[in-house]
N, C-alpha and C. Protein backbone atom coordinates (compact mmCIF):
# COMPACT_ATOMS: atom_id res chain seq x y z
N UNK A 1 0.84 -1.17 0.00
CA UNK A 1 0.00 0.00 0.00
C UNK A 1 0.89 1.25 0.00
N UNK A 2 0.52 2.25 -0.70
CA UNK A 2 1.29 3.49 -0.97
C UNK A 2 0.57 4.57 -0.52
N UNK A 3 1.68 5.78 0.39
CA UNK A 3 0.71 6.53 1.02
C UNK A 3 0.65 7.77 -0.59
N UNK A 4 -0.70 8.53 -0.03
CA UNK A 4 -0.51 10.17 -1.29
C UNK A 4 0.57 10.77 -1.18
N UNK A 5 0.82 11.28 -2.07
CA UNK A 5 2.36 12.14 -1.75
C UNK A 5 1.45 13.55 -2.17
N UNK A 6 2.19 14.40 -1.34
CA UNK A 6 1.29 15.89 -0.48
C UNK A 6 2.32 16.55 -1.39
N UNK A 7 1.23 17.37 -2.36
CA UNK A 7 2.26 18.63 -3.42
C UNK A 7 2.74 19.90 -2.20
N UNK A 8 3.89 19.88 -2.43
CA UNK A 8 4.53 21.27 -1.74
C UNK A 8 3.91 22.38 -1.50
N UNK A 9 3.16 22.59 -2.81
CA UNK A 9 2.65 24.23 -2.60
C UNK A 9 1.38 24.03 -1.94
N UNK A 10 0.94 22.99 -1.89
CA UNK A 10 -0.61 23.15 -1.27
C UNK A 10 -0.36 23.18 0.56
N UNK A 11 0.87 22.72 1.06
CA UNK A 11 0.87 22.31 2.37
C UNK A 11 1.91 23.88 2.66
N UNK A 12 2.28 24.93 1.78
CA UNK A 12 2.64 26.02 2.00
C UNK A 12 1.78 27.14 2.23
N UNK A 13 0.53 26.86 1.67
CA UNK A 13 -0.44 27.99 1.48
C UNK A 13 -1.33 27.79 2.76
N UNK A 14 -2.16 28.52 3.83
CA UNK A 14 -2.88 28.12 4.40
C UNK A 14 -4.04 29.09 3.92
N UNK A 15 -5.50 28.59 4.16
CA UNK A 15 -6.68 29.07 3.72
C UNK A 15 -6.83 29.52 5.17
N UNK A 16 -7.18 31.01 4.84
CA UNK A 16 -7.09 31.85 5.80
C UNK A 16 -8.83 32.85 5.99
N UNK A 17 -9.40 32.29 6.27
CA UNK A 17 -11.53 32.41 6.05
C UNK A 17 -11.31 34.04 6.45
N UNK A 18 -10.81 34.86 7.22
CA UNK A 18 -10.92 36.10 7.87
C UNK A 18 -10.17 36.76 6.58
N UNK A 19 -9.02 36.64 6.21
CA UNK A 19 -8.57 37.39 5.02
C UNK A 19 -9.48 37.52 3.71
N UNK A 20 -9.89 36.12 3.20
CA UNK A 20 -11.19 36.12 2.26
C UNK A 20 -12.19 36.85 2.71
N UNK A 21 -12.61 37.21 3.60
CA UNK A 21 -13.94 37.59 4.16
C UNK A 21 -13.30 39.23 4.42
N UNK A 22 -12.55 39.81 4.58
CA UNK A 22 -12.29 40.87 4.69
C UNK A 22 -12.15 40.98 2.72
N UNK A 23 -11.37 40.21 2.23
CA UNK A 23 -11.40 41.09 0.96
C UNK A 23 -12.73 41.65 0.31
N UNK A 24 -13.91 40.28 -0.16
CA UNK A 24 -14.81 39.66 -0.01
C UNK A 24 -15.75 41.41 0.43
N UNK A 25 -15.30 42.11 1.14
CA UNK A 25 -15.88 42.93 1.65
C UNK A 25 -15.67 44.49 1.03
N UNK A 26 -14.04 44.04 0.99
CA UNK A 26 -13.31 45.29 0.22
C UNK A 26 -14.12 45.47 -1.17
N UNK A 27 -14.47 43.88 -1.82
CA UNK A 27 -14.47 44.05 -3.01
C UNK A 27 -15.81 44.45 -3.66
N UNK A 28 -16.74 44.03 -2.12
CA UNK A 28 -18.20 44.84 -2.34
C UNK A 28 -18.68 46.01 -2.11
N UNK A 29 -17.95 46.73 -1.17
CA UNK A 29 -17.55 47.94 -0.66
C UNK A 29 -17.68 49.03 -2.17
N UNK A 30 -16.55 48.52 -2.88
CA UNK A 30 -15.96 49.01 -4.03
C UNK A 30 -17.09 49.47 -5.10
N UNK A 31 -17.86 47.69 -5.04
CA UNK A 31 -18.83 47.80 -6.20
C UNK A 31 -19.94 49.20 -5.65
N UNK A 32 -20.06 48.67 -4.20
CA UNK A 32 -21.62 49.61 -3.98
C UNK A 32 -21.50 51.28 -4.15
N UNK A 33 -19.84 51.30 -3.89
CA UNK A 33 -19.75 52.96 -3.98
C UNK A 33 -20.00 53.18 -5.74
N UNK A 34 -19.50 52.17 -6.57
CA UNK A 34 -18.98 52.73 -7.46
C UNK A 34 -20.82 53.17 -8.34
N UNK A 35 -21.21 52.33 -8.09
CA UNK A 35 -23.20 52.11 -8.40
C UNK A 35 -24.27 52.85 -7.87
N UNK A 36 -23.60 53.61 -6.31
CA UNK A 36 -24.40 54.32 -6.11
C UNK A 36 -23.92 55.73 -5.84
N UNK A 37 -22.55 55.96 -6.30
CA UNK A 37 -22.28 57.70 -6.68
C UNK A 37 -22.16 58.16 -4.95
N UNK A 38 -22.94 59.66 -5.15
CA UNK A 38 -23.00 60.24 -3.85
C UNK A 38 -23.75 59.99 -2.66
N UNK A 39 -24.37 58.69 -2.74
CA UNK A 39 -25.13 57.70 -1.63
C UNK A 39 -24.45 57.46 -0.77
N UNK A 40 -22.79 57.25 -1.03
CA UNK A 40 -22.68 56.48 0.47
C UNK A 40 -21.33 57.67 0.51
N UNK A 41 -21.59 58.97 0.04
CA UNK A 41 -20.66 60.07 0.61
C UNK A 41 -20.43 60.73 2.22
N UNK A 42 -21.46 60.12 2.74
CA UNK A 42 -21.33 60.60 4.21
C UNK A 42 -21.84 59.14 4.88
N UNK A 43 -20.76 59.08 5.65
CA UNK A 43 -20.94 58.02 7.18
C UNK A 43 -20.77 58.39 8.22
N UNK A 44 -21.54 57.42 9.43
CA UNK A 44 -21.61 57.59 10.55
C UNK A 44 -20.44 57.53 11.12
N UNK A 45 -19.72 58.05 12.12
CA UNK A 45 -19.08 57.82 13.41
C UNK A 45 -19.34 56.78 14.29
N UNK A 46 -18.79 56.20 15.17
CA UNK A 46 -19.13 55.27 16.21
C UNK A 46 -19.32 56.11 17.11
N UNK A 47 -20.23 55.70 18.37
CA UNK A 47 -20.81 56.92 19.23
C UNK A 47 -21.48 56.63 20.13
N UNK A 48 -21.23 56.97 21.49
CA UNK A 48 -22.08 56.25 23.22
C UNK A 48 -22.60 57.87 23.29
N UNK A 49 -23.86 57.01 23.68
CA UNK A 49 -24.85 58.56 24.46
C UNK A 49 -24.83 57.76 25.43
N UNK A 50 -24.75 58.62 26.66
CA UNK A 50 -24.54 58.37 28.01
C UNK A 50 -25.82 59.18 28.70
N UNK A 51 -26.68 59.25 29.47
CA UNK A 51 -27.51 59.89 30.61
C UNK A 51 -27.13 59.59 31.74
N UNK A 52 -27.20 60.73 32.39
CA UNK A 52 -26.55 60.54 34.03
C UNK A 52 -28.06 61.84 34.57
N UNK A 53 -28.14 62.07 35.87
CA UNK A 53 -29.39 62.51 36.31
C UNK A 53 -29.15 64.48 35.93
N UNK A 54 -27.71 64.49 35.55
CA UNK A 54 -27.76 66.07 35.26
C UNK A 54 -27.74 66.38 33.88
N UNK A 55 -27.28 64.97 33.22
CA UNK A 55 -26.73 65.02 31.70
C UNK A 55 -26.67 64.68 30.76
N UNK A 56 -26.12 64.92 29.62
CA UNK A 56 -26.20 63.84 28.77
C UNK A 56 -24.89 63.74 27.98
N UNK A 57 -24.03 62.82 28.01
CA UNK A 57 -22.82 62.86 27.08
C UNK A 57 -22.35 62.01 25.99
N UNK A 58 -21.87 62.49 25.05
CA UNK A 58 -22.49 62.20 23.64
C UNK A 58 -20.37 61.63 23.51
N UNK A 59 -19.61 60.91 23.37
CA UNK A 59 -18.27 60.20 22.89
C UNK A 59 -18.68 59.68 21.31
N UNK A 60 -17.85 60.35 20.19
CA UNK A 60 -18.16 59.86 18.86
C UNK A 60 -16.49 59.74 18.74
N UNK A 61 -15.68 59.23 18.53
CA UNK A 61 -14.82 57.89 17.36
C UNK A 61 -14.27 59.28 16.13
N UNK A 62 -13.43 60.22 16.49
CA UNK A 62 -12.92 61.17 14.91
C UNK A 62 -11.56 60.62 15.15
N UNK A 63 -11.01 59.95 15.21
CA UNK A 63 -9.35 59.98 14.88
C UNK A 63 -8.84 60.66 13.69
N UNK A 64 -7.63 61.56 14.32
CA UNK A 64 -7.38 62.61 12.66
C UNK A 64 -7.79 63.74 12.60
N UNK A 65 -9.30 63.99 13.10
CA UNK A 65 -9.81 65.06 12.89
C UNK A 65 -9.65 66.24 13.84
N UNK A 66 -9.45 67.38 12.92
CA UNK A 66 -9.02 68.76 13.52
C UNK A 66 -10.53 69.35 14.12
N UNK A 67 -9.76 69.94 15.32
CA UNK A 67 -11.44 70.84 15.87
C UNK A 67 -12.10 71.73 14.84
N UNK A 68 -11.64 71.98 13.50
CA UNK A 68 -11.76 73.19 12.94
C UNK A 68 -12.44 72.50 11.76
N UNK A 69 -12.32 71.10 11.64
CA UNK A 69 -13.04 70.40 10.60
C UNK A 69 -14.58 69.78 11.28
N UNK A 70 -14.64 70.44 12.30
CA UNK A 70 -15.94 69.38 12.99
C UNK A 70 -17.07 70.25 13.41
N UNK A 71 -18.18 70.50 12.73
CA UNK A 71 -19.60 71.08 13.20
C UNK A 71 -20.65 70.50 14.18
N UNK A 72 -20.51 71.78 15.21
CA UNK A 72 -21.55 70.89 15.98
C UNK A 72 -22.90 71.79 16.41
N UNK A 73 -24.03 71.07 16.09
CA UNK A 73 -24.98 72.23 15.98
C UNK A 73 -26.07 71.62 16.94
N UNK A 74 -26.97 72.15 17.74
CA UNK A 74 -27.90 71.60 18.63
C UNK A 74 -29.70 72.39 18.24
N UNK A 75 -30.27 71.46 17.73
CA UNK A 75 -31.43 72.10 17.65
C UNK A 75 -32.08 71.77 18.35
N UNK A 76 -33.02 72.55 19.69
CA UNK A 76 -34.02 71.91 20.06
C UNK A 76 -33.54 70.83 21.24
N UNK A 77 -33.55 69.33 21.12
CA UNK A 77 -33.02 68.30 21.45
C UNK A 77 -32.33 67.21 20.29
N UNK A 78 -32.27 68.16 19.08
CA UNK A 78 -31.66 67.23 18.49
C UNK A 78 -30.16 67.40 18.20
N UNK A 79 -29.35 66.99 18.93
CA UNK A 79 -27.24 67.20 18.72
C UNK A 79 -27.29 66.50 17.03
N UNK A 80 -25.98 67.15 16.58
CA UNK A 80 -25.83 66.79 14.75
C UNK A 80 -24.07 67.43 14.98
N UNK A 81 -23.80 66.29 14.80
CA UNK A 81 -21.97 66.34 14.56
C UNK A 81 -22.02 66.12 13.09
N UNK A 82 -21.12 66.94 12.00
CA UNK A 82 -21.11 66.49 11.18
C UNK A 82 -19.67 67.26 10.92
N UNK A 83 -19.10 66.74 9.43
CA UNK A 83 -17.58 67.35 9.05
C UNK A 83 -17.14 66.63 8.31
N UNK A 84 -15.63 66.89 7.81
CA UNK A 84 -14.83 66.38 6.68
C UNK A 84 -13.46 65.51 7.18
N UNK A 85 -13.63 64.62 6.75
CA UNK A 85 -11.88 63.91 6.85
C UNK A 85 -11.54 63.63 5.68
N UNK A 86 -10.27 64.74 5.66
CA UNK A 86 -9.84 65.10 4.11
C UNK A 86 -8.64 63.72 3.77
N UNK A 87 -8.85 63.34 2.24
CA UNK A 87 -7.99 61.88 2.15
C UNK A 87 -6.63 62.60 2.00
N UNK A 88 -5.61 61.93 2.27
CA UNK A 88 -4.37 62.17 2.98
C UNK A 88 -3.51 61.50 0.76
N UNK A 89 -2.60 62.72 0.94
CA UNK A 89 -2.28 62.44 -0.07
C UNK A 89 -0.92 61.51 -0.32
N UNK A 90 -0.77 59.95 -0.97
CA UNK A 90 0.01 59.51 -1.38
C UNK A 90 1.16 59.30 -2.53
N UNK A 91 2.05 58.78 -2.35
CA UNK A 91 3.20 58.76 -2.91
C UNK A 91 3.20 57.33 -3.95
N UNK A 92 2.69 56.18 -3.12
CA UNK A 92 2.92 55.34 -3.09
C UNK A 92 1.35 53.87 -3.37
N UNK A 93 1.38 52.90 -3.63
CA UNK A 93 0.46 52.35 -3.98
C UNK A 93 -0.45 52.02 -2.68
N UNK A 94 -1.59 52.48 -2.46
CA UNK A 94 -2.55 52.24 -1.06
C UNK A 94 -2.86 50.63 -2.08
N UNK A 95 -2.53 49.61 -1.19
CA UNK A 95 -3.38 48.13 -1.11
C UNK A 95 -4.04 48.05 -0.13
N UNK A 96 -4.44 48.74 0.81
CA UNK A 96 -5.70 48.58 1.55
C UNK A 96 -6.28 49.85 2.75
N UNK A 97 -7.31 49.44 2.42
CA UNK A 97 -7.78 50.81 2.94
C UNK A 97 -8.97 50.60 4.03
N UNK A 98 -8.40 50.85 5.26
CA UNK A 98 -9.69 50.02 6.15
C UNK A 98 -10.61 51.88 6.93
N UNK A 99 -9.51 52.84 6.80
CA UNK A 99 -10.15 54.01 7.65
C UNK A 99 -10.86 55.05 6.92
N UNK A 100 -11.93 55.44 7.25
CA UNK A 100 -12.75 56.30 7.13
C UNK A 100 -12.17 57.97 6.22
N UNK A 101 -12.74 58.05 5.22
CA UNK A 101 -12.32 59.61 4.80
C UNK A 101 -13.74 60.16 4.01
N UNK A 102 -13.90 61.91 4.02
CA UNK A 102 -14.95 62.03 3.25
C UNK A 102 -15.86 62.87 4.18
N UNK A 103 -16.88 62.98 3.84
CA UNK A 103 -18.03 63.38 5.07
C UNK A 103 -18.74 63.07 6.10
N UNK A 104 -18.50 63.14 7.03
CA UNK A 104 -19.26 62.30 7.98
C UNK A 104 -20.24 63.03 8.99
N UNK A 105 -21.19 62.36 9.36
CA UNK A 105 -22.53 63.01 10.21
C UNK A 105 -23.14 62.00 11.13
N UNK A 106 -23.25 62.26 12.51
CA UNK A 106 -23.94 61.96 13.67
C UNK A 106 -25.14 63.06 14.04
N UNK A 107 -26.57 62.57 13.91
CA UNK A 107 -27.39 62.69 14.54
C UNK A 107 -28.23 62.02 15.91
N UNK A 108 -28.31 62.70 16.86
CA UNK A 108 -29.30 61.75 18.32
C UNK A 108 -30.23 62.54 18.53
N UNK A 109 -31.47 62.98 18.80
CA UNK A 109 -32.44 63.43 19.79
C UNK A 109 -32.54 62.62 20.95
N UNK A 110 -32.24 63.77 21.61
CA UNK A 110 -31.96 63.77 23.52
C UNK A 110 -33.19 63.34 24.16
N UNK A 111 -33.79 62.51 24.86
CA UNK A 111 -34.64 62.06 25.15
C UNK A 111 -35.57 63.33 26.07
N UNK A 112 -34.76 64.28 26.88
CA UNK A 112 -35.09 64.89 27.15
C UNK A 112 -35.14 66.23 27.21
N UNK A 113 -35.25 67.42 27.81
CA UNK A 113 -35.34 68.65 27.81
C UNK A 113 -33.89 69.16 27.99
N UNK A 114 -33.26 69.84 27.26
CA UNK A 114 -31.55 70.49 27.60
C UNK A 114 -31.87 71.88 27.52
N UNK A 115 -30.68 72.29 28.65
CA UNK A 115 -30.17 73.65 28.86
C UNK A 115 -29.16 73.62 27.31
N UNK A 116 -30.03 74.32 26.40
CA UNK A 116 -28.85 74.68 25.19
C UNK A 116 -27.45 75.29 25.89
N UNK A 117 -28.03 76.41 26.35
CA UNK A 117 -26.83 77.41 27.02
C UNK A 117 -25.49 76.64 27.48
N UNK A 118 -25.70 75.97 27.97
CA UNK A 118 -24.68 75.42 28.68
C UNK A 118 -23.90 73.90 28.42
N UNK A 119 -24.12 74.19 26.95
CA UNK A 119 -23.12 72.79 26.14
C UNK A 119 -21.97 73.29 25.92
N UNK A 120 -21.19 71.68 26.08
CA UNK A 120 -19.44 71.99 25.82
C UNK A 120 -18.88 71.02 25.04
N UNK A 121 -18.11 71.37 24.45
CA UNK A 121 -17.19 70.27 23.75
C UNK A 121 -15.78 70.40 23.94
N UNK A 122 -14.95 68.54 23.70
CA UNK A 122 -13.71 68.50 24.00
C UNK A 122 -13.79 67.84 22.84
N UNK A 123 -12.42 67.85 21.71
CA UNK A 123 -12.29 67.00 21.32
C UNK A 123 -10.62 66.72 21.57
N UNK A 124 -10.41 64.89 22.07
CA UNK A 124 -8.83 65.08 22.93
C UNK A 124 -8.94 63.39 22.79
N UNK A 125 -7.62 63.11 21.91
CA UNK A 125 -7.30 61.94 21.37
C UNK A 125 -7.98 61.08 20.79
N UNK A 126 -8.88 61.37 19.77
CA UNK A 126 -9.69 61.50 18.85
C UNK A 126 -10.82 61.25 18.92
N UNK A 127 -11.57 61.46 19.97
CA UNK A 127 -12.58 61.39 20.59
C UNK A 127 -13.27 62.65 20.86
N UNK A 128 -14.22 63.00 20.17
CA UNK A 128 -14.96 64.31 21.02
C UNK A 128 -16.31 64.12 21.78
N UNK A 129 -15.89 64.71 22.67
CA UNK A 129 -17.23 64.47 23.94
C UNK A 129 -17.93 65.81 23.97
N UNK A 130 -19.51 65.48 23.60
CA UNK A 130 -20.04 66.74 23.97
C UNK A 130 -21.20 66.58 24.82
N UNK A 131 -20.75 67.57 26.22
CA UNK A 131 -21.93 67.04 27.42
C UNK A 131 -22.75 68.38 27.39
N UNK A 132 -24.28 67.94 27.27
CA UNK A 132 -25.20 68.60 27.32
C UNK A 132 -26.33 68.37 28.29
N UNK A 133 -26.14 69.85 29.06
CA UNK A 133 -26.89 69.32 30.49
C UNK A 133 -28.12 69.06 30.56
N UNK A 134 -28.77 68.80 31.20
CA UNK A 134 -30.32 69.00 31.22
C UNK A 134 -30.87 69.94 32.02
N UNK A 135 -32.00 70.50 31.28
CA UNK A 135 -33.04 71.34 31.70
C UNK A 135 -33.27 71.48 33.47
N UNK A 136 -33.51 72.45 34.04
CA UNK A 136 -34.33 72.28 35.36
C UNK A 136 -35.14 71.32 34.83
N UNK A 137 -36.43 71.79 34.65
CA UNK A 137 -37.05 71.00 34.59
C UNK A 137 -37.24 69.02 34.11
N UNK A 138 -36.01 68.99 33.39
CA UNK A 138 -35.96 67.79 33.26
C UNK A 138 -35.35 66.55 33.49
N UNK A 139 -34.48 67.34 35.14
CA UNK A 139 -33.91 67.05 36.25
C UNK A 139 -35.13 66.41 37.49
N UNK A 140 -34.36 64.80 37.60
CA UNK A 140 -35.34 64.60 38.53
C UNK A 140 -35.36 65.03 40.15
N UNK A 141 -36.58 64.76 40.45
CA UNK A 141 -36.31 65.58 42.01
C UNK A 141 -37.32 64.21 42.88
N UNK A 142 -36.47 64.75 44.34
CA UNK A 142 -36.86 64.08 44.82
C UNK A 142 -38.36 64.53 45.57
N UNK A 143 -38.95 64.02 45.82
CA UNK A 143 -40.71 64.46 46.43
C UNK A 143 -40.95 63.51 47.39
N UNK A 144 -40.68 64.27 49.16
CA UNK A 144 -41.07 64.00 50.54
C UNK A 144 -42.70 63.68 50.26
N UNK A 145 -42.73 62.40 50.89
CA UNK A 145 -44.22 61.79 51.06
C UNK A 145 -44.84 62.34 52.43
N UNK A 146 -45.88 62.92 52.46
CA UNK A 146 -46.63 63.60 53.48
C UNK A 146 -46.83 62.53 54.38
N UNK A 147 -47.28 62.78 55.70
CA UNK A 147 -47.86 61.49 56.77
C UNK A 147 -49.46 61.81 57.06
């Protein structure tokens, strides 16, 4: 009985499911921009809204981005981050491209009532936090039960 004899190149290569599946992604990525034009010109940020009993704080994900590229506008209760991350100019052949460039926009409505007046923003290691307080009124209180 004779065992298979194992070709070289096949026991050199390993099938690697996460690399396929990332290209696989690249390569649909590619198609959908290219089909739908100025559709997918603006994306979201990653982004925690936080409530605490005075506040509300909003952490969105800009790595890169300058304070001077980033709009932040509050209507009402509705916060709207939006801005540009300008593509970085090369020398050399980009083979892959996993980070964000282009326009990007975050919208939330605040569940509750805010003191406009008194919003702030940081933006500090590429993270900008913007805490927006809440209203008197939409501060809870505590209410002594009569006897």
């Amino acid at each position: 009985m004779t065992l298979p004899v194992r070709s070289p190149s096949r026991s050199a290569a390993r099938w690697d499911p996460l690399r396929e599946l990332d290209e696989l992604y690249e390569r649909v990525n590619t198609l959908w921009q290219s089909g739908l034009g100025g559709a997918l010109d603006r994306w979201s940020p990653l982004a925690d809204v936080e409530e605490t009993d005075d506040a509300y704080t909003v952490e969105i994900d800009l790595p890169g981005v300058a304070r001077e590229d980033v709009d932040i506008q509050l209507d009402d209760r509705r916060l709207t981050v939006s801005g540009d991350i300008e593509e970085k100019e090369r020398k050399g052949i980009l083979h892959r491209r996993t980070r964000r460039v282009g326009r990007f926009h975050f919208s939330v409505t605040l569940p509750g009532d805010v003191d406009a007046d008194a919003v702030s923003a940081q933006l500090h290691d590429g993270v900008l936090t913007v805490h927006v307080p809440k209203s008197a009124q939409a501060k809870p209180r505590r209410i002594a039960i009569s006897s």
